[in-house]
C-alpha atoms as a PDB file:
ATOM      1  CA  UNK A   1    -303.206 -20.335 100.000  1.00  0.00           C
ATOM      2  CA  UNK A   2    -301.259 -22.692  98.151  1.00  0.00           C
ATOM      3  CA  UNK A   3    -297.769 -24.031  98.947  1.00  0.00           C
ATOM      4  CA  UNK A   4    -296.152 -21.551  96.051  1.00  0.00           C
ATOM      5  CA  UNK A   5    -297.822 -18.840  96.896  1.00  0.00           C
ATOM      6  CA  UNK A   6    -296.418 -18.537 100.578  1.00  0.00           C
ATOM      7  CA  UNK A   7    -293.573 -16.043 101.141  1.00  0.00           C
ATOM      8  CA  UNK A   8    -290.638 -16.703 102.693  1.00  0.00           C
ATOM      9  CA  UNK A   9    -290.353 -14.446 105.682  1.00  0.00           C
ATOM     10  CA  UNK A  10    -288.145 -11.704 106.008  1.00  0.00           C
ATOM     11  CA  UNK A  11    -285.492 -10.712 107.649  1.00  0.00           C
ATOM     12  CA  UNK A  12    -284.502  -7.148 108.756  1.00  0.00           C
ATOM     13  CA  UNK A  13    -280.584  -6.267 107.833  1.00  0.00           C
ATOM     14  CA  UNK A  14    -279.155  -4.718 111.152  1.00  0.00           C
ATOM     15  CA  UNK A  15    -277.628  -1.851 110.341  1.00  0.00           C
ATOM     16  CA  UNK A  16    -273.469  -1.797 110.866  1.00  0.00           C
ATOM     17  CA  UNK A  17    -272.481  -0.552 114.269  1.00  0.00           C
ATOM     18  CA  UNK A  18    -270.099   2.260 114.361  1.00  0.00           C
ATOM     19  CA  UNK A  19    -266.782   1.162 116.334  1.00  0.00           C
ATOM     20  CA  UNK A  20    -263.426   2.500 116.198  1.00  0.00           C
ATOM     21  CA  UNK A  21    -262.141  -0.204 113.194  1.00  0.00           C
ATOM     22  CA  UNK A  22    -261.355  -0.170 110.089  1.00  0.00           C
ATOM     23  CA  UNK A  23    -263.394  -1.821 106.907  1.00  0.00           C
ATOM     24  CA  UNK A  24    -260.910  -4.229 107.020  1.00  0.00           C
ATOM     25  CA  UNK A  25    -261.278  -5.154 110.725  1.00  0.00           C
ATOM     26  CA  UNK A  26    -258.035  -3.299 112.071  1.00  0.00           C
ATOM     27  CA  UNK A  27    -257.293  -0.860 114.556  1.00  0.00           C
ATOM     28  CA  UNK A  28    -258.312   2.554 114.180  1.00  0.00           C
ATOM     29  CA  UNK A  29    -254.690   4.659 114.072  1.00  0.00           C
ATOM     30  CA  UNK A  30    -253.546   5.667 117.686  1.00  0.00           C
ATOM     31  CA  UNK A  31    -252.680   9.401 118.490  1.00  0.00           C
ATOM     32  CA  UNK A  32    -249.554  10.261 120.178  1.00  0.00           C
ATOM     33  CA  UNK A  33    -252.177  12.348 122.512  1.00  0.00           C
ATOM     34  CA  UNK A  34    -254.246   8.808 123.395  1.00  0.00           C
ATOM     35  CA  UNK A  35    -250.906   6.754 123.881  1.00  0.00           C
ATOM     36  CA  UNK A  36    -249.620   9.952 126.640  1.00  0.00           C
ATOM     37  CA  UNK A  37    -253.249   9.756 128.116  1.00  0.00           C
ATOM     38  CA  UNK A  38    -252.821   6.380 129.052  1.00  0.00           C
ATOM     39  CA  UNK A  39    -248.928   6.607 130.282  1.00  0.00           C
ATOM     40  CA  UNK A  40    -250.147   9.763 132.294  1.00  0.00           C
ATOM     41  CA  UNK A  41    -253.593   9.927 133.052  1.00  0.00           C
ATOM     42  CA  UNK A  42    -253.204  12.060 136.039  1.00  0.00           C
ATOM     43  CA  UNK A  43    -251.752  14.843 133.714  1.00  0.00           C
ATOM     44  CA  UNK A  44    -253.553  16.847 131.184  1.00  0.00           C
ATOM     45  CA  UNK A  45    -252.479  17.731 127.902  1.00  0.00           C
ATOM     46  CA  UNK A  46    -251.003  21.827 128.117  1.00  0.00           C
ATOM     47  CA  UNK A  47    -249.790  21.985 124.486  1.00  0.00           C
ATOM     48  CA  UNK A  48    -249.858  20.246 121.657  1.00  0.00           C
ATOM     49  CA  UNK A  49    -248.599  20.705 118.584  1.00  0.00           C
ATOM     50  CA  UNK A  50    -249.795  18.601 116.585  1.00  0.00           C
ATOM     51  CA  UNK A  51    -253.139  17.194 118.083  1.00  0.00           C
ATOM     52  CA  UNK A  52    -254.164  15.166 115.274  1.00  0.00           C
ATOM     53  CA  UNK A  53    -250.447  13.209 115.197  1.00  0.00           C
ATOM     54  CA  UNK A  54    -251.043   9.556 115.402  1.00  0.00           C
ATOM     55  CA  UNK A  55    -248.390   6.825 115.449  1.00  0.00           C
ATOM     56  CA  UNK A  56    -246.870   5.114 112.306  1.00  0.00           C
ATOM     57  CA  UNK A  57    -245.289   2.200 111.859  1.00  0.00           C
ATOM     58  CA  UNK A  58    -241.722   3.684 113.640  1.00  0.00           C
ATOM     59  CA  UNK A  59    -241.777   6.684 115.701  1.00  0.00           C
ATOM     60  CA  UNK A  60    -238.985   7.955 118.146  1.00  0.00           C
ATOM     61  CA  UNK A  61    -240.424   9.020 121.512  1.00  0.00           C
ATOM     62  CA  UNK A  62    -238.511  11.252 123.766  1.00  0.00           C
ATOM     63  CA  UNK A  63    -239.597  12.211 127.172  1.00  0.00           C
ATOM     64  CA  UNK A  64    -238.568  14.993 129.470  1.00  0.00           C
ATOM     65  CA  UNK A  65    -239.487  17.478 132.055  1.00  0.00           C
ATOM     66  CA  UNK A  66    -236.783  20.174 131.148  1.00  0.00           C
ATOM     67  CA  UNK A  67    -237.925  22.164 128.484  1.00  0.00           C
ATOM     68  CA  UNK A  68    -234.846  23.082 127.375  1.00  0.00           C
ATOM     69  CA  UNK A  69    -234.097  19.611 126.497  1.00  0.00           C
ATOM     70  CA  UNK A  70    -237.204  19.299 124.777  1.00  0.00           C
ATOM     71  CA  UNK A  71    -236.677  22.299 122.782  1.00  0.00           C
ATOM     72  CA  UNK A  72    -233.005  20.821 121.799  1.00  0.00           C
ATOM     73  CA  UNK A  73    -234.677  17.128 120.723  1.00  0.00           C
ATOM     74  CA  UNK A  74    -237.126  19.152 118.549  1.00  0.00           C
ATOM     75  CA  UNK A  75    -234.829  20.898 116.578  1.00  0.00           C
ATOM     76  CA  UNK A  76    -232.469  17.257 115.932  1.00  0.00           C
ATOM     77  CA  UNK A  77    -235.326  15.965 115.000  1.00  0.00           C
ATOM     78  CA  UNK A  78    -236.158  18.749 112.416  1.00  0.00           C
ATOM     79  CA  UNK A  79    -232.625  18.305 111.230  1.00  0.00           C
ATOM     80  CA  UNK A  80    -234.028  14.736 110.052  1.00  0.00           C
ATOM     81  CA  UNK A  81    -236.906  15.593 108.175  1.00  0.00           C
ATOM     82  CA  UNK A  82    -238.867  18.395 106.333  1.00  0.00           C
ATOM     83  CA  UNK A  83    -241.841  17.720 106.974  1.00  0.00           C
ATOM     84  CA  UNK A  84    -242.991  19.743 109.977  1.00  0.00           C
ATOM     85  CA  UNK A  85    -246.159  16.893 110.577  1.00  0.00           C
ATOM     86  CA  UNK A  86    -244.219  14.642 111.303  1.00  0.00           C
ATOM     87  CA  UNK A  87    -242.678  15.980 114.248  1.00  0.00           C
ATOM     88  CA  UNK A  88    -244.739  16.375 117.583  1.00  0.00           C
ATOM     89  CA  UNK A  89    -244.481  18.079 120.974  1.00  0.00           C
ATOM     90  CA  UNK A  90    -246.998  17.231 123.736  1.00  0.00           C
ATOM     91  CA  UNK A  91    -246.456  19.054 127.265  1.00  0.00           C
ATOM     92  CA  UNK A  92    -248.446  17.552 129.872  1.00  0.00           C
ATOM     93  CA  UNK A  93    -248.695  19.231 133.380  1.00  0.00           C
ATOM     94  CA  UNK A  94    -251.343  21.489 135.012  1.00  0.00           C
ATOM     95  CA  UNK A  95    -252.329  25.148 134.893  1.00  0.00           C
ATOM     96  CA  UNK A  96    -250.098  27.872 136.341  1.00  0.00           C
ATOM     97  CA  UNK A  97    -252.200  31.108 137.789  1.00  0.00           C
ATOM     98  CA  UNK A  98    -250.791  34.455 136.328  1.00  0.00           C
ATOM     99  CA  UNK A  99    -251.555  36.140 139.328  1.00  0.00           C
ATOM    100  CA  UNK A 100    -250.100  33.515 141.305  1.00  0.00           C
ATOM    101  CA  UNK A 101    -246.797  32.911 139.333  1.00  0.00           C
ATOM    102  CA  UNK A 102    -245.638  36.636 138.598  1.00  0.00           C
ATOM    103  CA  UNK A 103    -242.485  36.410 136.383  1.00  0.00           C
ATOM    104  CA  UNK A 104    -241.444  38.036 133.472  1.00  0.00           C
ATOM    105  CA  UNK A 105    -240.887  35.874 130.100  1.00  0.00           C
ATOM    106  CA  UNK A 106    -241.472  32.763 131.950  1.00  0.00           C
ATOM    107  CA  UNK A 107    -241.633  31.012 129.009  1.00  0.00           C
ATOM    108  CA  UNK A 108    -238.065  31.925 128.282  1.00  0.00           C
ATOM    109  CA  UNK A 109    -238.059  33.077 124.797  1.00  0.00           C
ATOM    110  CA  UNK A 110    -235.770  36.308 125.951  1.00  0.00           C
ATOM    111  CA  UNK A 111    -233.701  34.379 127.663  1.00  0.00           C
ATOM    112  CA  UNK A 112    -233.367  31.750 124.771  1.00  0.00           C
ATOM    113  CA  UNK A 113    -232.688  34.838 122.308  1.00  0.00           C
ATOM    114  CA  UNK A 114    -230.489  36.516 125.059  1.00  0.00           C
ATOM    115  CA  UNK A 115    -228.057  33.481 125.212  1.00  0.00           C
ATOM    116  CA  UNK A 116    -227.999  32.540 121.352  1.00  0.00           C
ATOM    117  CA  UNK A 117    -227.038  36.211 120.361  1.00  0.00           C
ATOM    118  CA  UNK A 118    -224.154  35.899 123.316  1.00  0.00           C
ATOM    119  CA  UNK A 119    -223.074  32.803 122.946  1.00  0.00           C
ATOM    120  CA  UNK A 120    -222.535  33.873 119.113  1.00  0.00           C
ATOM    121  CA  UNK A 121    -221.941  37.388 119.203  1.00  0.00           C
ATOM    122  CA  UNK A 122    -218.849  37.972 121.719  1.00  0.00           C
ATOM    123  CA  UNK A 123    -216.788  35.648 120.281  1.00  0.00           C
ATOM    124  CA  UNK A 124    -217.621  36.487 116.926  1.00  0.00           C
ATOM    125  CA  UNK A 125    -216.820  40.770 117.650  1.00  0.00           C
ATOM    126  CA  UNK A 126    -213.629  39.534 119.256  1.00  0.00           C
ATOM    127  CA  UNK A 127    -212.183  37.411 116.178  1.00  0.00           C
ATOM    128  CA  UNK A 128    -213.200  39.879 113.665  1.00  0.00           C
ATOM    129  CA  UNK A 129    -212.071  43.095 116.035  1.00  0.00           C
ATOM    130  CA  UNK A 130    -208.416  41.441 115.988  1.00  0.00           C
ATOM    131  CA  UNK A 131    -208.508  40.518 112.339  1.00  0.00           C
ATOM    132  CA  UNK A 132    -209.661  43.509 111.125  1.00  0.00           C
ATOM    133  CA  UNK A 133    -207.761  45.649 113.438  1.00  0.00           C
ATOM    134  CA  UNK A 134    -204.580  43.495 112.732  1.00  0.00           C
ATOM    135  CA  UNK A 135    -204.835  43.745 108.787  1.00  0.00           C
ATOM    136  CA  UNK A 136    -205.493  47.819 109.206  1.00  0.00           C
ATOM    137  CA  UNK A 137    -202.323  47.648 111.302  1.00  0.00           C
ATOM    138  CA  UNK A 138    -200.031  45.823 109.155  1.00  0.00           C
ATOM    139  CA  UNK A 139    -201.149  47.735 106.010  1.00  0.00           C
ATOM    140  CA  UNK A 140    -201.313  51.837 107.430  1.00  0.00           C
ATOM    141  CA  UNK A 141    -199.141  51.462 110.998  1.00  0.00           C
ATOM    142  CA  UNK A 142    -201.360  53.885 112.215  1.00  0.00           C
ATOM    143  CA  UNK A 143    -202.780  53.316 115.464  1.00  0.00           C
ATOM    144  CA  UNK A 144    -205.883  55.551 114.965  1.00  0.00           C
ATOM    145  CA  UNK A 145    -206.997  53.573 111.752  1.00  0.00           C
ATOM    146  CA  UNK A 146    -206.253  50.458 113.669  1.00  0.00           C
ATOM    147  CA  UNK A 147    -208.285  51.198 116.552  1.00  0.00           C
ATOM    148  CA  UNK A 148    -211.611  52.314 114.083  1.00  0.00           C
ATOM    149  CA  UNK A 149    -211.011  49.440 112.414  1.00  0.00           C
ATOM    150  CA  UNK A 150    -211.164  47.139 115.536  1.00  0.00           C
ATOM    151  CA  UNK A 151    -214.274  48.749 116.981  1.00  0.00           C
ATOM    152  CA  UNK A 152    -216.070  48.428 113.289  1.00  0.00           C
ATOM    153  CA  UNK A 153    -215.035  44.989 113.189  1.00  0.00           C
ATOM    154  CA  UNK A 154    -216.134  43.844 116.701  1.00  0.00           C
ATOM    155  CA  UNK A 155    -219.246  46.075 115.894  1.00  0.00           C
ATOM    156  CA  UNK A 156    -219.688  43.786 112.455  1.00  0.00           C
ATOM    157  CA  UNK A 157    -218.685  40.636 114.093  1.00  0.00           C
ATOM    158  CA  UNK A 158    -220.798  40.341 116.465  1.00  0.00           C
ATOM    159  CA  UNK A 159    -224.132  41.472 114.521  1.00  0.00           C
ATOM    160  CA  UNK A 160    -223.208  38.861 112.023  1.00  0.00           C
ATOM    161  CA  UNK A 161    -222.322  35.875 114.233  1.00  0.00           C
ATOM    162  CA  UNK A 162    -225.134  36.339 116.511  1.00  0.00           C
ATOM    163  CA  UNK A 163    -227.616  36.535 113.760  1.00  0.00           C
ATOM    164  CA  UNK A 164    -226.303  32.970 112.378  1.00  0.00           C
ATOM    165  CA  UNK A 165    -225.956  31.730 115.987  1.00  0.00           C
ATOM    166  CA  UNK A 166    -229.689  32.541 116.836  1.00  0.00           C
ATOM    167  CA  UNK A 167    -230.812  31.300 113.370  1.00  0.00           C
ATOM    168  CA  UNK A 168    -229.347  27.708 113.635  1.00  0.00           C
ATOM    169  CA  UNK A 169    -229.759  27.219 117.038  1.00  0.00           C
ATOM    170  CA  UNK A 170    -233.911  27.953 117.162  1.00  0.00           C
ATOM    171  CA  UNK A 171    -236.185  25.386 115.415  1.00  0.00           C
ATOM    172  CA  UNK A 172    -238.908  26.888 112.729  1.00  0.00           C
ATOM    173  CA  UNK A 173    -240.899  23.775 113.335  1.00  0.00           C
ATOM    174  CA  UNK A 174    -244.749  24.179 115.442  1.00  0.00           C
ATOM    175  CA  UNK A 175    -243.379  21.540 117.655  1.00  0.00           C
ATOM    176  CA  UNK A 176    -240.315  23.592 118.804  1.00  0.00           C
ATOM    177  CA  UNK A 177    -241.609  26.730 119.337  1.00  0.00           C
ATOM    178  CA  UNK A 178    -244.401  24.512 121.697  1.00  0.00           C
ATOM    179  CA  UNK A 179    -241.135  24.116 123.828  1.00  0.00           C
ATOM    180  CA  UNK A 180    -241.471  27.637 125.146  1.00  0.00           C
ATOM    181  CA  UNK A 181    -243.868  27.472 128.085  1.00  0.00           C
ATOM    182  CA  UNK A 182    -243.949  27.964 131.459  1.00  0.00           C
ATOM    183  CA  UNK A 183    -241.250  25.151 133.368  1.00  0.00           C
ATOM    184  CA  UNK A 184    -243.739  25.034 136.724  1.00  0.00           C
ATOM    185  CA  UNK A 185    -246.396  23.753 133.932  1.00  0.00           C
ATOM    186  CA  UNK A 186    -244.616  21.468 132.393  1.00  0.00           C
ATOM    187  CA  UNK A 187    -244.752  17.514 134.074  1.00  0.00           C
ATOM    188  CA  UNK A 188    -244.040  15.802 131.476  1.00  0.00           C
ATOM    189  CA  UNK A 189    -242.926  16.832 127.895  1.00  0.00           C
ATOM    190  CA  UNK A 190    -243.013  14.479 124.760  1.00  0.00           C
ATOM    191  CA  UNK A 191    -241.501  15.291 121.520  1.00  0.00           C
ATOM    192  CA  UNK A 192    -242.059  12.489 119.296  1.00  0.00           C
ATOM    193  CA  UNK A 193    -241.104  11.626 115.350  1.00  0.00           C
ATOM    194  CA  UNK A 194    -243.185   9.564 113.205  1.00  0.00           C
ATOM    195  CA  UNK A 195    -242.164   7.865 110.132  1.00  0.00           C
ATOM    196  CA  UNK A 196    -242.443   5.062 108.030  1.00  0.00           C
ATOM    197  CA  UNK A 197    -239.135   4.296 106.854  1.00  0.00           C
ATOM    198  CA  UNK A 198    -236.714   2.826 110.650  1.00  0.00           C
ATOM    199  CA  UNK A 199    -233.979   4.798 108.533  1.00  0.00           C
ATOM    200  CA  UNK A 200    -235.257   7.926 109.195  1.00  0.00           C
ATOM    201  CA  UNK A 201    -235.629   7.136 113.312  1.00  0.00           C
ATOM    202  CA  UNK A 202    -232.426   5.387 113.072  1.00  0.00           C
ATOM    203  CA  UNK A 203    -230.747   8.942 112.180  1.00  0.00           C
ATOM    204  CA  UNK A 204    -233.020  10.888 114.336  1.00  0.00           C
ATOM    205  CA  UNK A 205    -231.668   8.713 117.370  1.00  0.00           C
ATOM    206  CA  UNK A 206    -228.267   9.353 116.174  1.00  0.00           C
ATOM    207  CA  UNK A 207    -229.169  13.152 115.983  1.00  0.00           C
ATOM    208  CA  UNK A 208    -230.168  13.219 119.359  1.00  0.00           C
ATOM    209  CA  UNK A 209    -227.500  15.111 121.311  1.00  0.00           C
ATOM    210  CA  UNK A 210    -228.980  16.083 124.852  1.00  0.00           C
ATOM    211  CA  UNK A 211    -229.710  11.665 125.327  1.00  0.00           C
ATOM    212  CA  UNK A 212    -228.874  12.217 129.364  1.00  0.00           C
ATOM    213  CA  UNK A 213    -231.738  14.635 129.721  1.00  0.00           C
ATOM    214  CA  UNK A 214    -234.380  12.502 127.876  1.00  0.00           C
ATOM    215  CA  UNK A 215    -236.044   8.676 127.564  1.00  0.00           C
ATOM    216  CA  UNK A 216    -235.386   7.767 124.539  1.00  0.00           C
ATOM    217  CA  UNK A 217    -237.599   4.859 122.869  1.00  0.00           C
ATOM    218  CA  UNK A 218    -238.983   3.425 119.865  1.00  0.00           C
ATOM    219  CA  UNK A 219    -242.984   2.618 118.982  1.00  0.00           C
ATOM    220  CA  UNK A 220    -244.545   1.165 116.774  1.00  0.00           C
ATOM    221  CA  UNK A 221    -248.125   2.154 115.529  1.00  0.00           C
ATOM    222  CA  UNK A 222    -250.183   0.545 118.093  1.00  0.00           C
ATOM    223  CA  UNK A 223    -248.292   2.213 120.656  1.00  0.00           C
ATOM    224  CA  UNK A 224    -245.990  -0.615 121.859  1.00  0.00           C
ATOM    225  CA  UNK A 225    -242.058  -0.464 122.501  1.00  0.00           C
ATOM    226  CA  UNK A 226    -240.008  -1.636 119.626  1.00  0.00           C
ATOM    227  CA  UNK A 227    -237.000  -3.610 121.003  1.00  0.00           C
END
């Protein structure tokens, strides 16, 4: 066989290996759920509300075991954004045995109701009872009319103010109503807002109004603290 005719030999292409990077060689994105894992890994995840949420560039991480608290962060943070995605609640804990933990509305969503429509409602029937009642007064002096008047108007007071007070105190987002579960579950809570733009964080931390029942801290999108 002559020098031309010989063949070069061949090489087999190995075929890419699947990894967790990106065609241009960075970091796959890192879920809020991975980053918890990894503060917590004695805990496991009880809720989530958004299980797919991963980190961007700026997100503002607050952490809590009173769900209460965690239910108030949510719904600042929803007053910062409409976009119910990018707001996350992740309650890690353990498993609480029905048969062993016996309590009626444990995750307090009566209660929560209960207290909105009172803290709304009494004072509302008492403002509009003396208005009402007063105005009737002054116009017919007739103590009757004024005493209908007062009971329709504490009656219309109070449906009306503890409607509104109930309505703008409970969040619509998925992450708040993740808030209502079991407290003897609940270790750890994290309700977390992810953005791109630091303005938007920058309010939310503003927004933040229950601060001395939460950590409050800033990540970036590989999961480290932002000073």
């Amino acid at each position: 066989m002559s020098e031309s005719e010989r063949t070069e030999p061949t090489t087999r292409a190995t075929p890419a290996r699947p990894d967790d990077r990106s065609p241009k060689g960075t970091a796959a994105p890192l879920t809020l759920a991975a980053w918890a894992e990894r503060q917590a890994p004695n805990l496991s995840e009880v809720s989530n509300s958004n299980p797919n949420a991963t980190l961007l560039r700026h997100n503002l991480v607050a952490i809590t075991d009173d769900t209460e608290a965690a239910r108030v962060v949510a719904l600042d943070f929803e007053r910062t954004t409409t976009h119910d995605a990018d707001i996350t609640m992740l309650v890690l804990g353990h498993a609480v045995s029905r048969e062993e933990h016996a309590e009626v509305d444990p995750e307090g969503v009566t209660a929560h109701a209960a207290r909105r429509i009172a803290l709304g409602g009494i004072p509302g029937a008492a403002i509009c009872s003396l208005l009402i009642g007063l105005g009737v007064w002054l116009i017919t002096e007739s103590a009757a009319a004024t005493a209908g008047a007062a009971i329709g108007g504490a009656i219309f007071g109070f449906y009306v103010t503890s409607v509104w007070s109930f309505v703008i105190g409970t969040g619509q987002s998925e992450a708040y109503e993740q808030g209502f579960i079991d407290p003897d579950a609940a270790d750890a809570i994290v309700v977390a807002l992810h953005s791109q733009d630091p303005a938007v964080v920058a309010e939310a931390r503003h927004m933040v109004s229950s601060e001395e029942k939460v950590r409050l801290f800033e990540l970036d999108e590989r999961g480290q603290r932002i000073a």
